[in-house]
PDB file of N, CA and C in Angstrom:
ATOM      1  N   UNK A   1     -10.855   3.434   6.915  1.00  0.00           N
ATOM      2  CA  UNK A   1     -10.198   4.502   6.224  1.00  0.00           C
ATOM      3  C   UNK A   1     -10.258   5.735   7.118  1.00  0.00           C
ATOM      4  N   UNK A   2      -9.166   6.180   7.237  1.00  0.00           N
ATOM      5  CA  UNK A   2      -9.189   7.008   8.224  1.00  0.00           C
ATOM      6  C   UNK A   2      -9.497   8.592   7.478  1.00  0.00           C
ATOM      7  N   UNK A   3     -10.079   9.764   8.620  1.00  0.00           N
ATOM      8  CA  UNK A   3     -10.749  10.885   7.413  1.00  0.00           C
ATOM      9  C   UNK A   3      -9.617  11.429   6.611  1.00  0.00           C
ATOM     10  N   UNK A   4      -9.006  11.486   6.964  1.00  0.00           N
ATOM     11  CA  UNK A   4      -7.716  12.476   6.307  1.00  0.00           C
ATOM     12  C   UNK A   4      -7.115  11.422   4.915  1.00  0.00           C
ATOM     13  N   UNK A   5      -7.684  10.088   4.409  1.00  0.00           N
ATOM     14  CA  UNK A   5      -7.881   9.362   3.724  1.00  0.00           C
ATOM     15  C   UNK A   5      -8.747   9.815   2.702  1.00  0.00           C
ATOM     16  N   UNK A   6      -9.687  10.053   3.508  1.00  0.00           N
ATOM     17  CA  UNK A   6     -10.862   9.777   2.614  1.00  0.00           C
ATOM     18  C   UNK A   6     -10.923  11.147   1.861  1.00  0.00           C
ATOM     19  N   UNK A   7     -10.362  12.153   2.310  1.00  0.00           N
ATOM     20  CA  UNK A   7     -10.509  13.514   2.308  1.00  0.00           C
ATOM     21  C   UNK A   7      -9.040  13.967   0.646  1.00  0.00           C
ATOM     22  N   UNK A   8      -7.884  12.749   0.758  1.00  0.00           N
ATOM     23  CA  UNK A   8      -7.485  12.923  -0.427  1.00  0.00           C
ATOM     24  C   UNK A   8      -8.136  12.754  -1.579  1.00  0.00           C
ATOM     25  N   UNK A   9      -9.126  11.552  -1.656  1.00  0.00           N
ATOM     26  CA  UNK A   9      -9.489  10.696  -2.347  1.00  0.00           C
ATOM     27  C   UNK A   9     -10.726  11.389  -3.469  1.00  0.00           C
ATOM     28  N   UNK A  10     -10.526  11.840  -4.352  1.00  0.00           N
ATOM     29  CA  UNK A  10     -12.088  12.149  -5.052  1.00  0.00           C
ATOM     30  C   UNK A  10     -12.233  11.310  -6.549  1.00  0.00           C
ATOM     31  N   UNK A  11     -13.290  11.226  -6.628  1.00  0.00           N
ATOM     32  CA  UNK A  11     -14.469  10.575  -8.142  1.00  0.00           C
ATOM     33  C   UNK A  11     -14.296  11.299  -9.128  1.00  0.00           C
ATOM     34  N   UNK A  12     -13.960  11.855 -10.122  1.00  0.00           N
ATOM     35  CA  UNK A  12     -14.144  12.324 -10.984  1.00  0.00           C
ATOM     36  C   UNK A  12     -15.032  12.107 -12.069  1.00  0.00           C
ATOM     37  N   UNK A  13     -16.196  12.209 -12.522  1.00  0.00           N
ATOM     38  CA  UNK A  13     -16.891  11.690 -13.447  1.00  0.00           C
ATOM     39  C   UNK A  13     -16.411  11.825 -14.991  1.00  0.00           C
ATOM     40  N   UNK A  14     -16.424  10.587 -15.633  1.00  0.00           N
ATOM     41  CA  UNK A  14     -16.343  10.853 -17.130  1.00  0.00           C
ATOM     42  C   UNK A  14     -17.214  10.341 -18.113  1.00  0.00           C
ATOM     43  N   UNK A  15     -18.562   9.780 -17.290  1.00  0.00           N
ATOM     44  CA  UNK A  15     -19.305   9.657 -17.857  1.00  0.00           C
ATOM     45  C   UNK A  15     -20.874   8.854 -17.184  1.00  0.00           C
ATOM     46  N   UNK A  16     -21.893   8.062 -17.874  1.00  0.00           N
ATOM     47  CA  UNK A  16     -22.301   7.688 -16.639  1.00  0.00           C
ATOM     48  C   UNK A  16     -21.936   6.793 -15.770  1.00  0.00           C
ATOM     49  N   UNK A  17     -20.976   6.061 -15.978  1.00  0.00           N
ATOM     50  CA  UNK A  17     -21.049   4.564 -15.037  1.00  0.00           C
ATOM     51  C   UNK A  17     -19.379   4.513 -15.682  1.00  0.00           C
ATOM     52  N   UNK A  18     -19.004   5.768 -15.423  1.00  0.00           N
ATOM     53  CA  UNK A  18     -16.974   5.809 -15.391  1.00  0.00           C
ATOM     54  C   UNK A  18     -16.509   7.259 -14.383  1.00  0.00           C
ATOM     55  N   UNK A  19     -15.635   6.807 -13.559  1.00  0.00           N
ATOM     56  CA  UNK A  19     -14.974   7.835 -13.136  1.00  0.00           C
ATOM     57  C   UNK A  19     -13.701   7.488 -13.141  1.00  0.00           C
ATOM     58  N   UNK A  20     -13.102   8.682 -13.017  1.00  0.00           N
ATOM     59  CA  UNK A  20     -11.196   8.965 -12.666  1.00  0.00           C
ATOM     60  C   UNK A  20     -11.031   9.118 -11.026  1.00  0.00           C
ATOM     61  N   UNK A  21     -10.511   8.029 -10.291  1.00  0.00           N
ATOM     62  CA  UNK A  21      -9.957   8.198  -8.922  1.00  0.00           C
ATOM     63  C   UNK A  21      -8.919   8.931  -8.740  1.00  0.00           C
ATOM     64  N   UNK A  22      -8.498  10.207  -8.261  1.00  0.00           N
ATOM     65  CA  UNK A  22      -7.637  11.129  -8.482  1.00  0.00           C
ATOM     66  C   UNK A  22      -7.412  11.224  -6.763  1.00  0.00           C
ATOM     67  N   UNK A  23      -6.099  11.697  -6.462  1.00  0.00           N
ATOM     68  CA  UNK A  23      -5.403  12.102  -5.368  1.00  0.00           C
ATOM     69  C   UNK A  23      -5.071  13.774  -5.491  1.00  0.00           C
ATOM     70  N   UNK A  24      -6.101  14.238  -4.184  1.00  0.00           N
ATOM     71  CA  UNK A  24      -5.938  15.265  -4.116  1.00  0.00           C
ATOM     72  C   UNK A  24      -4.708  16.371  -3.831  1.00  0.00           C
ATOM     73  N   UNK A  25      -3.901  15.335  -2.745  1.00  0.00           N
ATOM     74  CA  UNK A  25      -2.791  15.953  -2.569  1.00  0.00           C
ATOM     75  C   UNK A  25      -1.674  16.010  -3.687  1.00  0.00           C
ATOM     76  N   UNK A  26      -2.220  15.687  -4.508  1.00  0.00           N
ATOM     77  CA  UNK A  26      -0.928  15.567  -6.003  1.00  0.00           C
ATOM     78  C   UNK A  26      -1.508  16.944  -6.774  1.00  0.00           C
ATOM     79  N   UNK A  27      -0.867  17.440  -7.423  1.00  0.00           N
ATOM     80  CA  UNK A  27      -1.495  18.479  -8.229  1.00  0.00           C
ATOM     81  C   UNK A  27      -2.452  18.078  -9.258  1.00  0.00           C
ATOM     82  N   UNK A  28      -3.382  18.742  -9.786  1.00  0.00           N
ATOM     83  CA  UNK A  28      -4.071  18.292 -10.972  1.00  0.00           C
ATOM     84  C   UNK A  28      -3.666  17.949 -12.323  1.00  0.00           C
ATOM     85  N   UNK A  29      -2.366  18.935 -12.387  1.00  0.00           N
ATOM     86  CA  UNK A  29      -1.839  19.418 -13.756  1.00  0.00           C
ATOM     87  C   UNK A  29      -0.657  17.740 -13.742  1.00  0.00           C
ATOM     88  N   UNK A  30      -0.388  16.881 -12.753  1.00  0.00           N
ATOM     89  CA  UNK A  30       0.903  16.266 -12.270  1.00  0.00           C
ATOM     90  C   UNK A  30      -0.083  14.619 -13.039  1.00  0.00           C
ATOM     91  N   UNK A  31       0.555  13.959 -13.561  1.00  0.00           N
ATOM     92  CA  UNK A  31      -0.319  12.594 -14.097  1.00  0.00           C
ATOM     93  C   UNK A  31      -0.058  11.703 -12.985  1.00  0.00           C
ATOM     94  N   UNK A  32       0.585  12.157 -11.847  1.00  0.00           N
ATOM     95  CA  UNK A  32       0.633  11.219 -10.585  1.00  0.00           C
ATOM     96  C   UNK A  32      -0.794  11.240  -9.760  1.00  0.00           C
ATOM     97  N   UNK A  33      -1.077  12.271 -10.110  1.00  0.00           N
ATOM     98  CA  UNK A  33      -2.517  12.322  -9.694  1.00  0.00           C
ATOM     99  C   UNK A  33      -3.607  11.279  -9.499  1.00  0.00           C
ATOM    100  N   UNK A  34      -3.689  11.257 -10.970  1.00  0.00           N
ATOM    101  CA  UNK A  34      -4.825  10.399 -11.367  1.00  0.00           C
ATOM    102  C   UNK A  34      -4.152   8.497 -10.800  1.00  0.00           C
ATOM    103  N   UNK A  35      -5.201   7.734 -10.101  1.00  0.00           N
ATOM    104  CA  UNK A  35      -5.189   6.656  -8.871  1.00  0.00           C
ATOM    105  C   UNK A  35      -5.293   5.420 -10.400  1.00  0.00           C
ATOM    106  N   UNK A  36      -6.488   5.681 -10.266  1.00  0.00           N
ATOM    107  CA  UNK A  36      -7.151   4.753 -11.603  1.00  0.00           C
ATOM    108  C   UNK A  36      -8.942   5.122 -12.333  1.00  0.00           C
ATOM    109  N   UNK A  37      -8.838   4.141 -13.288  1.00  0.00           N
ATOM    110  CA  UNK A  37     -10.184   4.038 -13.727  1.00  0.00           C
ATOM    111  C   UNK A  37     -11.384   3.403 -13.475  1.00  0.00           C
ATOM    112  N   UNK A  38     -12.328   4.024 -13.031  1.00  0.00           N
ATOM    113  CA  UNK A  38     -13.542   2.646 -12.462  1.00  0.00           C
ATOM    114  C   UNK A  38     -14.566   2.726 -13.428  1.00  0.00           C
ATOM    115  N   UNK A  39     -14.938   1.766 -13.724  1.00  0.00           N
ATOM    116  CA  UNK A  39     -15.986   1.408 -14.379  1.00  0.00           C
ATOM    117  C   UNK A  39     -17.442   0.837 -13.710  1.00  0.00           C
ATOM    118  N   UNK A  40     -18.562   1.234 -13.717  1.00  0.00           N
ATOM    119  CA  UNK A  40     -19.489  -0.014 -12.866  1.00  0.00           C
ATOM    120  C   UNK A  40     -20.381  -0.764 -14.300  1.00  0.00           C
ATOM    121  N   UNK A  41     -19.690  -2.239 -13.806  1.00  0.00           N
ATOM    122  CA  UNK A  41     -20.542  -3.175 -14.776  1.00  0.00           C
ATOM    123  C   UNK A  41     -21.955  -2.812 -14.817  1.00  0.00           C
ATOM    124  N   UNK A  42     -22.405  -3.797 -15.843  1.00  0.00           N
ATOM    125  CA  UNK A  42     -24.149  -3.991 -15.666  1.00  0.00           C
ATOM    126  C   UNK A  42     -24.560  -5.077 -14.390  1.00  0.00           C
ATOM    127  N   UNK A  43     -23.265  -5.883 -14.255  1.00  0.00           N
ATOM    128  CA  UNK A  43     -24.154  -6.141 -12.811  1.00  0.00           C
ATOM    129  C   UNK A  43     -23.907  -5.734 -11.285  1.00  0.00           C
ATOM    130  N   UNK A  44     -23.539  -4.469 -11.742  1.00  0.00           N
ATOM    131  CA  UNK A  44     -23.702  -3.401 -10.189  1.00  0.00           C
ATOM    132  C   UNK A  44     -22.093  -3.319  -9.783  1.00  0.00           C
ATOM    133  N   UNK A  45     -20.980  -4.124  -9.920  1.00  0.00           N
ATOM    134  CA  UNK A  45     -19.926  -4.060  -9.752  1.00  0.00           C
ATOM    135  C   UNK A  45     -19.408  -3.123  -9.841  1.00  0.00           C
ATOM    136  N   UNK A  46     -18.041  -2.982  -9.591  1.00  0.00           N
ATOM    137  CA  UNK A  46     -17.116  -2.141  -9.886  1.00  0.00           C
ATOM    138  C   UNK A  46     -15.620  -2.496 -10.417  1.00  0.00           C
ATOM    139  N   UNK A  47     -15.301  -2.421 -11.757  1.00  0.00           N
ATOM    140  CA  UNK A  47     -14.475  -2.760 -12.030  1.00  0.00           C
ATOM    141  C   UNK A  47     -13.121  -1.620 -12.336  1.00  0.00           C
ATOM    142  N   UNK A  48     -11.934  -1.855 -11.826  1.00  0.00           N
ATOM    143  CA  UNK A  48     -10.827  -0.483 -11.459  1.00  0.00           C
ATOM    144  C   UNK A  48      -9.529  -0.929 -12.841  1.00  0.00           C
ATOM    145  N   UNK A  49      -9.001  -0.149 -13.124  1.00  0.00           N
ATOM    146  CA  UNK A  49      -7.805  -0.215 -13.790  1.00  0.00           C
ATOM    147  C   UNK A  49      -7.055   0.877 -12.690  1.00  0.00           C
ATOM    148  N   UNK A  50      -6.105   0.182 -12.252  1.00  0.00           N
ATOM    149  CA  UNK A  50      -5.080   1.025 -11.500  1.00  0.00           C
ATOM    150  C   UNK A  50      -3.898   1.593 -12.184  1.00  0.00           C
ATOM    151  N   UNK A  51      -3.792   2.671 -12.182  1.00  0.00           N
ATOM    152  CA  UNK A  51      -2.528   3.654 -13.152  1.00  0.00           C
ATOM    153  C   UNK A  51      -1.305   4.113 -12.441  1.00  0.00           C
ATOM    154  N   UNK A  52      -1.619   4.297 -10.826  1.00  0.00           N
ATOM    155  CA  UNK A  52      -0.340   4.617 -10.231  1.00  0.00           C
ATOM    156  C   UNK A  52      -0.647   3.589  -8.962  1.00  0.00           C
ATOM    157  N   UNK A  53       0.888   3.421  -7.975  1.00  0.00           N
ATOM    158  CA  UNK A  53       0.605   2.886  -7.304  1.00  0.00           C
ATOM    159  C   UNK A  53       0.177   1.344  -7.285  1.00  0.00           C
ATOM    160  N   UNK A  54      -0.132   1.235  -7.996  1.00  0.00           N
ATOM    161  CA  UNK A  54      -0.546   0.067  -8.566  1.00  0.00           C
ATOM    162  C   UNK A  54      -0.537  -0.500  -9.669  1.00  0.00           C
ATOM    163  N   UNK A  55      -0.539  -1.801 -10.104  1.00  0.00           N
ATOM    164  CA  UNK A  55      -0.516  -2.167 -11.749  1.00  0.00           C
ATOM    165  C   UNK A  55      -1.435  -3.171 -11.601  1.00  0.00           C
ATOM    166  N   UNK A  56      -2.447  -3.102 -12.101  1.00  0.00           N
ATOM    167  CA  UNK A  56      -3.409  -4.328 -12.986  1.00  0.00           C
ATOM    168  C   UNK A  56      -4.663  -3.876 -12.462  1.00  0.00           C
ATOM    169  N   UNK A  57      -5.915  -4.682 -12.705  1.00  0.00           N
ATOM    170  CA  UNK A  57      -7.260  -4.687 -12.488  1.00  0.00           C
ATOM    171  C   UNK A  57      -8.057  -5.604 -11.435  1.00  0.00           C
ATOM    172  N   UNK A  58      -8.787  -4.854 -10.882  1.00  0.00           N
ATOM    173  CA  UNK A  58      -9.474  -5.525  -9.583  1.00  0.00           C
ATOM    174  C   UNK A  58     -10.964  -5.149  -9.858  1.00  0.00           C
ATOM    175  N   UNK A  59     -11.876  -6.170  -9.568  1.00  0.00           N
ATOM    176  CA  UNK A  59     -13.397  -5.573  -9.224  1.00  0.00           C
ATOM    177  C   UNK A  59     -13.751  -5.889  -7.606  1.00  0.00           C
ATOM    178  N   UNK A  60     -14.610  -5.230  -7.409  1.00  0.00           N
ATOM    179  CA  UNK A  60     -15.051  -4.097  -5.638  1.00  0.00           C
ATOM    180  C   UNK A  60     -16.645  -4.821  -6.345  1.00  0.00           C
ATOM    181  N   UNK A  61     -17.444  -5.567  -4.867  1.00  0.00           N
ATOM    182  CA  UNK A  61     -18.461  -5.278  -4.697  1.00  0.00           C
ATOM    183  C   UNK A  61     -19.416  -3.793  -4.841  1.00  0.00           C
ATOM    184  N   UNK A  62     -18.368  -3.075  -3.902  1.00  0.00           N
ATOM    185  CA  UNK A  62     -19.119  -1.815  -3.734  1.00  0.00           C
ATOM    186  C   UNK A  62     -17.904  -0.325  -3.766  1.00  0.00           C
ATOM    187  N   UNK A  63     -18.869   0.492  -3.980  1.00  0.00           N
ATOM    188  CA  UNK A  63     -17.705   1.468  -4.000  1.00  0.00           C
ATOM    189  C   UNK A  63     -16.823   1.540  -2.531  1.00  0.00           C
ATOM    190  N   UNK A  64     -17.712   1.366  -1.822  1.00  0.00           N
ATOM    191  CA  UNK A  64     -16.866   1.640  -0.522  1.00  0.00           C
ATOM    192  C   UNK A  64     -15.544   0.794  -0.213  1.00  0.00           C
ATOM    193  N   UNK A  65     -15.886  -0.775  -0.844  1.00  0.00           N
ATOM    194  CA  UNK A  65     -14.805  -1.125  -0.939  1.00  0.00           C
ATOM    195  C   UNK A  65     -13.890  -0.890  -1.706  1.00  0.00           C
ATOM    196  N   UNK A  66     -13.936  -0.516  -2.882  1.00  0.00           N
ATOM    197  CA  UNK A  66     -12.751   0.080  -3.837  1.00  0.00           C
ATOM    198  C   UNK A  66     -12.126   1.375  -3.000  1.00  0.00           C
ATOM    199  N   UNK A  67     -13.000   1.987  -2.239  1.00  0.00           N
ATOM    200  CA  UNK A  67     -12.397   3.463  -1.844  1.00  0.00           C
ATOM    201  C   UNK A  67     -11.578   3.055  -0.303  1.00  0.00           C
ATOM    202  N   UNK A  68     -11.910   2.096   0.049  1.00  0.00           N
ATOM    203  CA  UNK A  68     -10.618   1.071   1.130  1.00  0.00           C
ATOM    204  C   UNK A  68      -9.633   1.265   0.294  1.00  0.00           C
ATOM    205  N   UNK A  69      -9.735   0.101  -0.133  1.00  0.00           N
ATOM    206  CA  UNK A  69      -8.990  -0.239  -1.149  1.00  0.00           C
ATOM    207  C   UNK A  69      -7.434   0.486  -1.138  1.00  0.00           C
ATOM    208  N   UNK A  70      -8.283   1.390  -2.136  1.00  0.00           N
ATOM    209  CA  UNK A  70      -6.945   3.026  -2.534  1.00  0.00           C
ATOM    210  C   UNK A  70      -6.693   3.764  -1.554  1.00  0.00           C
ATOM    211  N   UNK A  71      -7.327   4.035  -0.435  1.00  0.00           N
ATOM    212  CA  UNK A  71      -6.917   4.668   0.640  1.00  0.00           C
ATOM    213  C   UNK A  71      -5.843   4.008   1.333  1.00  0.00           C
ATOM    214  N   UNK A  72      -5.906   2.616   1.154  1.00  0.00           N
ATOM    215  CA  UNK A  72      -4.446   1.519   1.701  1.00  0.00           C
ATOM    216  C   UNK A  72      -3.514   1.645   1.276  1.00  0.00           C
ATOM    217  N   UNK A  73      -3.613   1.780  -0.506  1.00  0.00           N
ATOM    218  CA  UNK A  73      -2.676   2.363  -1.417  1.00  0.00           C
ATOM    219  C   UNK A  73      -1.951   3.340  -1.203  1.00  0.00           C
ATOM    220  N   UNK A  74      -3.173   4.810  -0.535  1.00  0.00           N
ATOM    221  CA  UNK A  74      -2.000   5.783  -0.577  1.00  0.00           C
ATOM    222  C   UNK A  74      -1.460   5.333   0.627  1.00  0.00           C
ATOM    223  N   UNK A  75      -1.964   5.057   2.007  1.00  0.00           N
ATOM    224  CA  UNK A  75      -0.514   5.242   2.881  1.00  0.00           C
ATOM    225  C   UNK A  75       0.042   3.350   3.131  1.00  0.00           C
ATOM    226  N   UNK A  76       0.183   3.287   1.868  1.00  0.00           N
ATOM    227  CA  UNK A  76       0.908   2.266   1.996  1.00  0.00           C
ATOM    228  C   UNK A  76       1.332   0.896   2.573  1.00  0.00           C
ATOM    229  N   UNK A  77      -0.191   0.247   3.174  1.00  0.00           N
ATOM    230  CA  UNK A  77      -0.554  -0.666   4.393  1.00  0.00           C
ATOM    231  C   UNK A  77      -1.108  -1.548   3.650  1.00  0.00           C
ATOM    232  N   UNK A  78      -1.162  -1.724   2.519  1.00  0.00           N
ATOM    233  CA  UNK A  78      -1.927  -3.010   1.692  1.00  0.00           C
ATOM    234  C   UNK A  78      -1.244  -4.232   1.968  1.00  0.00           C
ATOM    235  N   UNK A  79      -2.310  -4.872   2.478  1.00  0.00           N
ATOM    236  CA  UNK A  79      -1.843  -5.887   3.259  1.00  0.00           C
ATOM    237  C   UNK A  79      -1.228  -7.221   2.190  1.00  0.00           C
ATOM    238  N   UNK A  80      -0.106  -8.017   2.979  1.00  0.00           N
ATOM    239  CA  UNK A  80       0.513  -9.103   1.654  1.00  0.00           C
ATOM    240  C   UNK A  80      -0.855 -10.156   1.565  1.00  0.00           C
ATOM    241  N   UNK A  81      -0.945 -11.111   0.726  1.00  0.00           N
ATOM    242  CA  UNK A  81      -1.643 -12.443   1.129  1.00  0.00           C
ATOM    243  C   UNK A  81      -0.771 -13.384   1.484  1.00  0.00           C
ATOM    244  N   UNK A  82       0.601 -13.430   1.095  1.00  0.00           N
ATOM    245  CA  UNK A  82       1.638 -14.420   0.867  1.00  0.00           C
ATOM    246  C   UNK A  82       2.624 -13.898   1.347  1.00  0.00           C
ATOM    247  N   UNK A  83       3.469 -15.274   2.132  1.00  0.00           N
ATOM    248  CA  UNK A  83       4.429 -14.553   2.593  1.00  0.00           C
ATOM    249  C   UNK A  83       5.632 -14.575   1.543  1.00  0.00           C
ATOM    250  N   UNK A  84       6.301 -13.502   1.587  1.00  0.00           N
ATOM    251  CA  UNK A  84       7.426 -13.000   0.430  1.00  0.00           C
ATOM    252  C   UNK A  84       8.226 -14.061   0.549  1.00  0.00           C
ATOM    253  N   UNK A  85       8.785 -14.271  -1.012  1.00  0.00           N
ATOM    254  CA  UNK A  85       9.540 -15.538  -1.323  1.00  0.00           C
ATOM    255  C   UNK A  85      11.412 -15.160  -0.511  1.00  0.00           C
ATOM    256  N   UNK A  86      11.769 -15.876  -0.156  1.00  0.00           N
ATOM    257  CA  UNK A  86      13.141 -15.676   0.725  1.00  0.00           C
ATOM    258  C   UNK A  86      14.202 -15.560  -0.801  1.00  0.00           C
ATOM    259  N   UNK A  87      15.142 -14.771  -0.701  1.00  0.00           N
ATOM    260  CA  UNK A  87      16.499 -14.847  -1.855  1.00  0.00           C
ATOM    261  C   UNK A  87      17.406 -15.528  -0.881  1.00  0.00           C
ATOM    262  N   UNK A  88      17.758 -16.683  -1.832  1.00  0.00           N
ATOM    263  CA  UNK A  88      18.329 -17.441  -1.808  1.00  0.00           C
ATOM    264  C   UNK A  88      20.018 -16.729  -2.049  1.00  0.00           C
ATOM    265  N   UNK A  89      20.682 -17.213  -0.385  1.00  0.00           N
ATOM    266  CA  UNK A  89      22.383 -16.328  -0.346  1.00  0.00           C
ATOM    267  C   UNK A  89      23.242 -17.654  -0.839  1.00  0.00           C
ATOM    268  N   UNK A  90      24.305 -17.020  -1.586  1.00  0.00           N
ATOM    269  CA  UNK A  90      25.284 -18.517  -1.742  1.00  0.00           C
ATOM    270  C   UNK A  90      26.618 -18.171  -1.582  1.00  0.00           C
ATOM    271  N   UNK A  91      27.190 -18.790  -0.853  1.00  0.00           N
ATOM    272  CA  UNK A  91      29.081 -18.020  -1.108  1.00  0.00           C
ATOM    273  C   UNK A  91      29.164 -18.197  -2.655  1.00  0.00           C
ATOM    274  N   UNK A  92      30.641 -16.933  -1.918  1.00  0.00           N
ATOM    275  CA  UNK A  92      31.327 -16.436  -3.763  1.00  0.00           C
ATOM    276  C   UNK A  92      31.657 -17.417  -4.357  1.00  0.00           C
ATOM    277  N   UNK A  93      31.750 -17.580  -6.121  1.00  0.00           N
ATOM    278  CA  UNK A  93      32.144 -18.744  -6.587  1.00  0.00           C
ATOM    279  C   UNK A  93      33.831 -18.942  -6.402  1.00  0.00           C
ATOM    280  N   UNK A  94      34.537 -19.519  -6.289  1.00  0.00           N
ATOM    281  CA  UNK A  94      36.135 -19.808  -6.006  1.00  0.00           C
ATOM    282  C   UNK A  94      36.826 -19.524  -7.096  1.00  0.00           C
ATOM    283  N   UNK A  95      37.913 -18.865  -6.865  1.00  0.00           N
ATOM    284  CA  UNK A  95      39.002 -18.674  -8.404  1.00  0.00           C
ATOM    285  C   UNK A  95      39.459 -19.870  -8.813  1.00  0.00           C
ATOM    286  N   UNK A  96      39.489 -19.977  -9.795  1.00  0.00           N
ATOM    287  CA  UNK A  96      40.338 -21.463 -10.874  1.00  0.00           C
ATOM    288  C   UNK A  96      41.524 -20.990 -10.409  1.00  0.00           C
TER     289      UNK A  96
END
């Protein structure tokens, strides 16, 4: 993660073992802001609900890896696992 990454990126606490991942360069007042929700299980994990940028839920060994993670997110380098399915081209159908 490069610094100027890490340097958008802040924790917000909402409680003990919840924070709000928020993007600094977005305004506060803007709901683009806010990244997602982390939770840390009882067994040390980290479990995320992603709100922008992303859709669904992931758990992180460690924070550091969740804060990869979203830093890939913002500039946009999250890597595929799979390679993208090909669309299928067909000529036009013929007039009756």
């Amino acid at each position: 993660m490069r610094s100027t990454d890490r340097e958008r990126l802040v924790l917000e606490p909402l409680g003990d073992n919840a924070w709000r991942l928020c993007d600094r360069a977005i305004a506060s007042c803007d709901a683009d802001n806010v990244l997602a929700y982390v939770e840390q299980r009882a067994d040390g994990r980290y479990e995320v609900t992603w709100v922008a940028r992303a859709i669904g839920t992931a758990t992180f060994a460690t924070m550091g890896d969740l804060l990869r993670e979203a830093a890939g997110l913002l500039i946009g380098t999250r890597s595929r696992t799979v390679k993208p399915l090909p669309i299928p081209h067909r000529p036009p159908m013929r007039a009756s």
